[in-house]
N, C-alpha and C. Protein backbone atom coordinates (compact mmCIF):
# COMPACT_ATOMS: atom_id res chain seq x y z
N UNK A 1 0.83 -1.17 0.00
CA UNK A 1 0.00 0.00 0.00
C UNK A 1 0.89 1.24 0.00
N UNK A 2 0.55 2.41 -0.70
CA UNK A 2 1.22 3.69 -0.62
C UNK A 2 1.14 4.32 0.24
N UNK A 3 0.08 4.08 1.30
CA UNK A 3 0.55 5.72 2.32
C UNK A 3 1.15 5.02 3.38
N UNK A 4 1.83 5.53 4.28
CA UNK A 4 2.68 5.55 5.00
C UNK A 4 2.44 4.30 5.90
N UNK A 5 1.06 4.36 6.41
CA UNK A 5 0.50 2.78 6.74
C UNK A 5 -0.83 2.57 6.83
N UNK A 6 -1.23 1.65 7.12
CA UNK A 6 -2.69 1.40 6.91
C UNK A 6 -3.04 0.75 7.85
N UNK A 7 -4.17 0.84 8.05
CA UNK A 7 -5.45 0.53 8.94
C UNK A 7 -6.03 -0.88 8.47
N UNK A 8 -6.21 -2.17 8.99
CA UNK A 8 -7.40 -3.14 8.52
C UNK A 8 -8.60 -2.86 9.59
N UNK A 9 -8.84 -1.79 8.87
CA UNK A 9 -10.41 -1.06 8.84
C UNK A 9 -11.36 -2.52 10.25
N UNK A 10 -12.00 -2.10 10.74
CA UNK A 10 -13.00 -2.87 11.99
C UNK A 10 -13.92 -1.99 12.21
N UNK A 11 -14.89 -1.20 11.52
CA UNK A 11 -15.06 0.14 12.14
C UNK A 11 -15.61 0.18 14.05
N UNK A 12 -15.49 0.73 14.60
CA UNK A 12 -16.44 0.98 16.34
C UNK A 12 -15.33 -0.55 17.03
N UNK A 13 -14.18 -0.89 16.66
CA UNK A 13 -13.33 -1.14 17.39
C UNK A 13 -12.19 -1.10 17.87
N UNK A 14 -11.89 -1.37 19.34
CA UNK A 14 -10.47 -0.68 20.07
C UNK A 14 -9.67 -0.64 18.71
N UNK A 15 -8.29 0.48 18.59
CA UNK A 15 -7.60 0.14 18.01
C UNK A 15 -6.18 -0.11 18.97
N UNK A 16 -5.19 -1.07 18.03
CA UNK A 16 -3.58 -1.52 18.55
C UNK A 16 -2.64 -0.84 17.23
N UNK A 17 -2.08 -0.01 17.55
CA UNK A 17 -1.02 0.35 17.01
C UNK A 17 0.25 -0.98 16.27
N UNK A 18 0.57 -1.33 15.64
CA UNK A 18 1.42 -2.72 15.20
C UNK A 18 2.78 -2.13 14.81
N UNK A 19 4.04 -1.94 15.29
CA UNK A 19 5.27 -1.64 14.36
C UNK A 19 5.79 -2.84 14.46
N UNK A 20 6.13 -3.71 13.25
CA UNK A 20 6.66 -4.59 13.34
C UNK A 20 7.78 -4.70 11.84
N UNK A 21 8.51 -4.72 11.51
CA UNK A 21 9.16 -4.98 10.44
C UNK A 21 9.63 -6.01 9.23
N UNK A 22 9.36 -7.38 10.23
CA UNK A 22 9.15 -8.63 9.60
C UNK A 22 8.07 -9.06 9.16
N UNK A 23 7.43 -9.02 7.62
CA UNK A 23 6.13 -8.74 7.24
C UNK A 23 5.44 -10.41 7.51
N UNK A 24 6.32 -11.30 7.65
CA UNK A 24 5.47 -12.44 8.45
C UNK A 24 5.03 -12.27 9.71
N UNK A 25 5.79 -11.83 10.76
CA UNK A 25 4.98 -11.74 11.78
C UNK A 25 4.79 -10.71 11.87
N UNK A 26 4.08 -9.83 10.87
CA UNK A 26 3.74 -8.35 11.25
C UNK A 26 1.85 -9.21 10.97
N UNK A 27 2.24 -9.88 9.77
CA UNK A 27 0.79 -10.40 9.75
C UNK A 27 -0.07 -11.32 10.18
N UNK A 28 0.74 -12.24 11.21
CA UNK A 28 0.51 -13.00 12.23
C UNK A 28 -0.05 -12.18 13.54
N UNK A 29 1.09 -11.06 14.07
CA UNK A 29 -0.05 -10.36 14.98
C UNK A 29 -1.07 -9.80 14.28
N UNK A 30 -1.04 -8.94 13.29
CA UNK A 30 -2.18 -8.64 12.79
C UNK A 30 -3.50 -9.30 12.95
N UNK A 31 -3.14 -10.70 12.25
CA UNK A 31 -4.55 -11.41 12.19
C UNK A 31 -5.47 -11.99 13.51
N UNK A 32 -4.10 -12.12 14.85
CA UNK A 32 -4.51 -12.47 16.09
C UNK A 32 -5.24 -11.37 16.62
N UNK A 33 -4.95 -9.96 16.24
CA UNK A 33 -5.17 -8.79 16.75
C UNK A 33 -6.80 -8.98 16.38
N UNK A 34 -6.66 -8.70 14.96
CA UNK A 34 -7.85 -8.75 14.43
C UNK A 34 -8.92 -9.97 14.62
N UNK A 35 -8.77 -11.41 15.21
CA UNK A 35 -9.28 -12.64 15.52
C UNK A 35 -10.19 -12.59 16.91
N UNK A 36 -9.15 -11.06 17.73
CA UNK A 36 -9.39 -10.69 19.23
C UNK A 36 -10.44 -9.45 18.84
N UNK A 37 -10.85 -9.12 17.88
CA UNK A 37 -12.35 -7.91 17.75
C UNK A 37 -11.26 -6.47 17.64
N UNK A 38 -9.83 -6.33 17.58
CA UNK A 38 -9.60 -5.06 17.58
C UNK A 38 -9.02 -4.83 16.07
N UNK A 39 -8.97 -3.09 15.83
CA UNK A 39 -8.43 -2.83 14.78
C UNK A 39 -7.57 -2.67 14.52
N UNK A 40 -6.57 -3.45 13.41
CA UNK A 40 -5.02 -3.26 13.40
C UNK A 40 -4.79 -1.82 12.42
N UNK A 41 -3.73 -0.98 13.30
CA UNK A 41 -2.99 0.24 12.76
C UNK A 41 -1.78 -0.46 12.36
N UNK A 42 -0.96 -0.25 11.08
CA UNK A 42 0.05 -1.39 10.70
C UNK A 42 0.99 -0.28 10.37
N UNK A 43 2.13 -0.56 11.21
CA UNK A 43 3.87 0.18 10.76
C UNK A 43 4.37 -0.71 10.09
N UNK A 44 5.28 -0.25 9.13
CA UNK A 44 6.48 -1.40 8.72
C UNK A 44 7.63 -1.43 9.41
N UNK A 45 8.00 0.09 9.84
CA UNK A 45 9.19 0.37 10.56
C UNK A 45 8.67 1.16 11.82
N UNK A 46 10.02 1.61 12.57
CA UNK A 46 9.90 2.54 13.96
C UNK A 46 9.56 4.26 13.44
N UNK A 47 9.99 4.57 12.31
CA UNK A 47 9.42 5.73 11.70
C UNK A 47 8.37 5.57 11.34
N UNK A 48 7.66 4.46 10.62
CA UNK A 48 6.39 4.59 10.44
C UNK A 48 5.30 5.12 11.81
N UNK A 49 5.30 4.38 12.63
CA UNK A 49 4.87 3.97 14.03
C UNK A 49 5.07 5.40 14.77
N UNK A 50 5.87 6.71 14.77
CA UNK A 50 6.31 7.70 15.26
C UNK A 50 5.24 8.45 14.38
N UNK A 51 5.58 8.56 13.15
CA UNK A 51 4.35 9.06 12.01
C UNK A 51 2.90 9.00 12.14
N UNK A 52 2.63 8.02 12.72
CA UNK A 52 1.16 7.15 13.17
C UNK A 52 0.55 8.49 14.33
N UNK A 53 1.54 8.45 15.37
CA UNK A 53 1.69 8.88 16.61
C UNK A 53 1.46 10.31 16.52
N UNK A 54 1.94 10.94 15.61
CA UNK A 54 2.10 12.10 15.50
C UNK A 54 0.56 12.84 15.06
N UNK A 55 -0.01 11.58 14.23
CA UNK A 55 -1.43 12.48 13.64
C UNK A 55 -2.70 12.08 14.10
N UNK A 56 -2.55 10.48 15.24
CA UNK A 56 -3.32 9.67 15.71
C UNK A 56 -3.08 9.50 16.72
N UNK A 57 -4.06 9.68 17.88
CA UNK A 57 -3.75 9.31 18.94
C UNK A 57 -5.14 8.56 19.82
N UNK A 58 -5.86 7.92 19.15
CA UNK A 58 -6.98 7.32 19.47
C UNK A 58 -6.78 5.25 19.86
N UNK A 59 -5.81 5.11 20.35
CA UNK A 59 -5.15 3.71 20.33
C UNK A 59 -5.60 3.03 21.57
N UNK A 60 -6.00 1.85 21.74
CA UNK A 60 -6.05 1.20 23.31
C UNK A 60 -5.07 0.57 23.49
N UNK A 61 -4.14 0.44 22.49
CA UNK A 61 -3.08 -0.19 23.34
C UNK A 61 -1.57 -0.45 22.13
N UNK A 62 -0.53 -0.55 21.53
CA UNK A 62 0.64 -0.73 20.70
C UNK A 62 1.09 -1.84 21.03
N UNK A 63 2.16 -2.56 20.11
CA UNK A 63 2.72 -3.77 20.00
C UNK A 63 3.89 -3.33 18.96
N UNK A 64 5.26 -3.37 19.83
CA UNK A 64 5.97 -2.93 18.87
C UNK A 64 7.55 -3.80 19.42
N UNK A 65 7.49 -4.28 18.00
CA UNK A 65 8.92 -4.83 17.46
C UNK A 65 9.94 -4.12 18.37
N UNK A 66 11.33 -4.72 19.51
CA UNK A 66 12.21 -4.14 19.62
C UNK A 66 13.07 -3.56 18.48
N UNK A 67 13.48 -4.29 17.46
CA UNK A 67 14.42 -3.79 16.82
C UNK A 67 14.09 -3.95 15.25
N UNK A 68 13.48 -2.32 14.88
CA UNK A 68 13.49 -1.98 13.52
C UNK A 68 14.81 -1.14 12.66
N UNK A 69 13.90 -0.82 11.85
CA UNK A 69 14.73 0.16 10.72
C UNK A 69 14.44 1.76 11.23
N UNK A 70 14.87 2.51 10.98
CA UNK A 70 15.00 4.10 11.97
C UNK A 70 14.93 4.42 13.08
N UNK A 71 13.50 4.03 14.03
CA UNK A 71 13.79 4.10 14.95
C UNK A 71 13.20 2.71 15.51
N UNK A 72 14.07 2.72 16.81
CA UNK A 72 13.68 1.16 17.75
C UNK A 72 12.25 1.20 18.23
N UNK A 73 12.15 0.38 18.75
CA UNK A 73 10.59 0.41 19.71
C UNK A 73 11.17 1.06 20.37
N UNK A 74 11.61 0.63 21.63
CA UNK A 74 12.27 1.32 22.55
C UNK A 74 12.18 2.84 22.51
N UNK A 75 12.98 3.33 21.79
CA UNK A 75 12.66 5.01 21.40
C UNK A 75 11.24 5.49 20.91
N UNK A 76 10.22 4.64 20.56
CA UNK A 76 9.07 4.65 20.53
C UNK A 76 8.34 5.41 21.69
N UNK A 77 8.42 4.08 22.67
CA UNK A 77 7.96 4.00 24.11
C UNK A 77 8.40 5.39 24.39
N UNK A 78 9.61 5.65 24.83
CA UNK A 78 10.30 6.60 25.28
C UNK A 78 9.49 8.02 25.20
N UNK A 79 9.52 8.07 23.40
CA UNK A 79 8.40 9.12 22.92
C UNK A 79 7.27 9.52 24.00
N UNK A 80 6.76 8.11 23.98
CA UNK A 80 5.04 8.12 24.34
C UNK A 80 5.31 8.51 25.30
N UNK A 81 5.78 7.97 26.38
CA UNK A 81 5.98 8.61 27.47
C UNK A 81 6.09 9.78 28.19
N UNK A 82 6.70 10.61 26.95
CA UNK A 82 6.83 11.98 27.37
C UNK A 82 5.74 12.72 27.22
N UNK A 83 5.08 12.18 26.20
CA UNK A 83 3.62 13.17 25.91
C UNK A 83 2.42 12.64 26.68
N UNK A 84 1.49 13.57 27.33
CA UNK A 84 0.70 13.32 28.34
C UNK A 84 -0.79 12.43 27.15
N UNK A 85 -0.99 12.75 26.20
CA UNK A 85 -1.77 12.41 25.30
C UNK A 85 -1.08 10.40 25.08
N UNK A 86 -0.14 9.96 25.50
CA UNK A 86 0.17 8.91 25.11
C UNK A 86 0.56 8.29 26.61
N UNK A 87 0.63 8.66 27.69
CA UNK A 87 1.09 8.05 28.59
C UNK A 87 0.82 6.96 28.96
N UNK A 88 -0.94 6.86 29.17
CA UNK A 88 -1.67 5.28 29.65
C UNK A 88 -1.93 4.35 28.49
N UNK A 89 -1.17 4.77 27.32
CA UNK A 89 -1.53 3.67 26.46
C UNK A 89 -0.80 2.53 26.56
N UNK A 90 -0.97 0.97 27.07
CA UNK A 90 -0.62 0.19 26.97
C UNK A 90 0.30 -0.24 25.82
N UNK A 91 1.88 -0.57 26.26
CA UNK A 91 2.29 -0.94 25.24
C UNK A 91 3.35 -1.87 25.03
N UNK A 92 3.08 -3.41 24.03
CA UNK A 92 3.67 -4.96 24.64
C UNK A 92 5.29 -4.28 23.53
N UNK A 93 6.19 -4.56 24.35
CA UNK A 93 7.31 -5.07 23.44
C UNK A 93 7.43 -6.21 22.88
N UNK A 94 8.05 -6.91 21.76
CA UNK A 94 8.08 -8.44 20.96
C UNK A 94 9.40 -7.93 20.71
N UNK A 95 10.29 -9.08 21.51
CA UNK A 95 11.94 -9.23 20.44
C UNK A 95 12.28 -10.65 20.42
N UNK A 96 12.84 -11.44 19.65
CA UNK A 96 13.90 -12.40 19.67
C UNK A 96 15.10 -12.09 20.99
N UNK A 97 15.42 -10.84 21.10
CA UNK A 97 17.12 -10.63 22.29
C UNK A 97 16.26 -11.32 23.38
N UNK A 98 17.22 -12.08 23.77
CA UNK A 98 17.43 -12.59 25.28
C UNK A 98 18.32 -11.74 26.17
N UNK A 99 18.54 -11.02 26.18
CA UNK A 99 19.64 -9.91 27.47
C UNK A 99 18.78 -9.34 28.28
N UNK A 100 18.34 -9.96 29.63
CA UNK A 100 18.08 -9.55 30.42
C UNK A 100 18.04 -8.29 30.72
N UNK A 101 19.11 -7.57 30.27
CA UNK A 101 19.44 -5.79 30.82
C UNK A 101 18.57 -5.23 29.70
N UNK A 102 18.49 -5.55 28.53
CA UNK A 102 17.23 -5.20 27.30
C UNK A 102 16.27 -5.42 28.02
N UNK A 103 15.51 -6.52 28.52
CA UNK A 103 14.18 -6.42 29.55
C UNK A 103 14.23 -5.35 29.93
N UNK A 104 15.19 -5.35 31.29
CA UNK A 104 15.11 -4.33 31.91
C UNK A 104 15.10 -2.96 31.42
N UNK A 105 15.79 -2.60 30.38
CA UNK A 105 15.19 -1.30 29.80
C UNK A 105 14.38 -0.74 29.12
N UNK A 106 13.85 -2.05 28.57
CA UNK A 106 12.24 -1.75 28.07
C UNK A 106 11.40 -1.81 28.76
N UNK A 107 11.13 -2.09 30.51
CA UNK A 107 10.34 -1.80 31.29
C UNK A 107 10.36 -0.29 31.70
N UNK A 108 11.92 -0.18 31.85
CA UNK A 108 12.53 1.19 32.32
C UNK A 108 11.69 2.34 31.53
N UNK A 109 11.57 2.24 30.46
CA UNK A 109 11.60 2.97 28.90
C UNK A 109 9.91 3.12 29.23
N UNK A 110 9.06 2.49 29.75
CA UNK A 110 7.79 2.55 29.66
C UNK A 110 7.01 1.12 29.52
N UNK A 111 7.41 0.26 28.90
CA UNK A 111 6.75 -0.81 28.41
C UNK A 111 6.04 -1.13 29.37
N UNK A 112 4.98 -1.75 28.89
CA UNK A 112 3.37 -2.34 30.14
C UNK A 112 3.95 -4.26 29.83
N UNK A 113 3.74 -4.86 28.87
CA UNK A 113 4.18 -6.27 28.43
C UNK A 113 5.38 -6.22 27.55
N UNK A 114 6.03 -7.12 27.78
CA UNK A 114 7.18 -7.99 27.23
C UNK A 114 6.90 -9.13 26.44
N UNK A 115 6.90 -9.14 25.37
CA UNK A 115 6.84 -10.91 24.86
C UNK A 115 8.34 -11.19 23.73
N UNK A 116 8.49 -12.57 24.41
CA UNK A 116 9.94 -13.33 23.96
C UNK A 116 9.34 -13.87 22.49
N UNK A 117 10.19 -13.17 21.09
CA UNK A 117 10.01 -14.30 20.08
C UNK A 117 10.70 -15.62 20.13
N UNK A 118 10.28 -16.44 19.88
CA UNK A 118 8.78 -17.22 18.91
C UNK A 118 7.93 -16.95 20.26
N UNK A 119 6.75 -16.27 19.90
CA UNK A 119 5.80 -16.77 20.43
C UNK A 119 4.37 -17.33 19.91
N UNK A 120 4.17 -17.99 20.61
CA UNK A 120 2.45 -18.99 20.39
C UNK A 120 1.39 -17.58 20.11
N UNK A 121 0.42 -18.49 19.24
CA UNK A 121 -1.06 -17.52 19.52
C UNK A 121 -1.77 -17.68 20.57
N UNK A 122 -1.40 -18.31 21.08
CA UNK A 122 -2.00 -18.21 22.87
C UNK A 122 -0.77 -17.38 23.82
N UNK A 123 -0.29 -16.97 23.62
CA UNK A 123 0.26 -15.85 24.34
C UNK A 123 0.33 -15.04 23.94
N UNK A 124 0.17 -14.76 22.49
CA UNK A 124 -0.53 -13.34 22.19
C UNK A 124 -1.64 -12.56 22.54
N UNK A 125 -2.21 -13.62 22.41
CA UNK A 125 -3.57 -14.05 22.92
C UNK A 125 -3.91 -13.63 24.45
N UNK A 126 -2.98 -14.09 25.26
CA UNK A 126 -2.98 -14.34 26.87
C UNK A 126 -2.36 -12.60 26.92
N UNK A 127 -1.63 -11.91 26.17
CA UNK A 127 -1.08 -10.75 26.70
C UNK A 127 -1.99 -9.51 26.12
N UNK A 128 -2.57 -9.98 24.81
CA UNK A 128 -3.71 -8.91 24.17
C UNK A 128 -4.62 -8.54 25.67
N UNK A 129 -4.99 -9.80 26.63
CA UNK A 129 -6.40 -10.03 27.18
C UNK A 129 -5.46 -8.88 28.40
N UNK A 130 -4.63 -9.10 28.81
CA UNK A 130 -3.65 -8.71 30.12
C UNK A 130 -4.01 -7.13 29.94
């Protein structure tokens, strides 16, 4: 699609923000997202997802990839955080890194959930509901 990102349209439901960069599991959460009644907002990258942010701020909750192309999740969060319009929005990190001190700074950073790749659709599932 050409604009910057797109919506799979749900109309009158929650929406989740998605930055994910790996277009397989960008469309795996997607479809769980969407399986769970909410509407997927879809980034490809961490600039997309900042872009999103900037003109939208109607979200119940984000799911964002630790490690993209421009900017990280991480610096995402960070963002949100600072702006009072984004503070209580729930928001899961997804990485492959195992480094403990990465946990820890993506809690630091803001993050509400953590999820370890590979994960199951039942713990997507189990952390959408959380």
């Amino acid at each position: 699609m050409e604009q910057n990102y797109y919506s799979l349209n749900r109309p009158n439901k929650p929406r989740i923000l998605i930055a994910e960069d790996d277009s397989v599991i960008r469309h795996l959460i997607c479809s769980i997202v969407k399986s769970e009644g909410y509407e997927a907002v879809v980034a490809e990258d961490g600039r997309q997802a900042l872009g999103i942010l900037q003109t939208d701020t109607n979200f119940r909750g984000a799911i964002f990839d630790m490690m993209m192309p421009y900017i990280q999740g991480i610096d995402i969060i960070r963002h949100m955080r600072t702006e009072k319009r984004f503070m209580k929005i729930p928001v899961m990190m997804i990485t492959s890194a195992q480094d403990i001190l990465l946990i820890g700074k993506t809690f630091a950073a803001g993050a509400t959930l953590y999820l370890q790749k590979p994960f199951t659709h039942e713990q997507l599932i189990s952390m959408l509901h959380t």
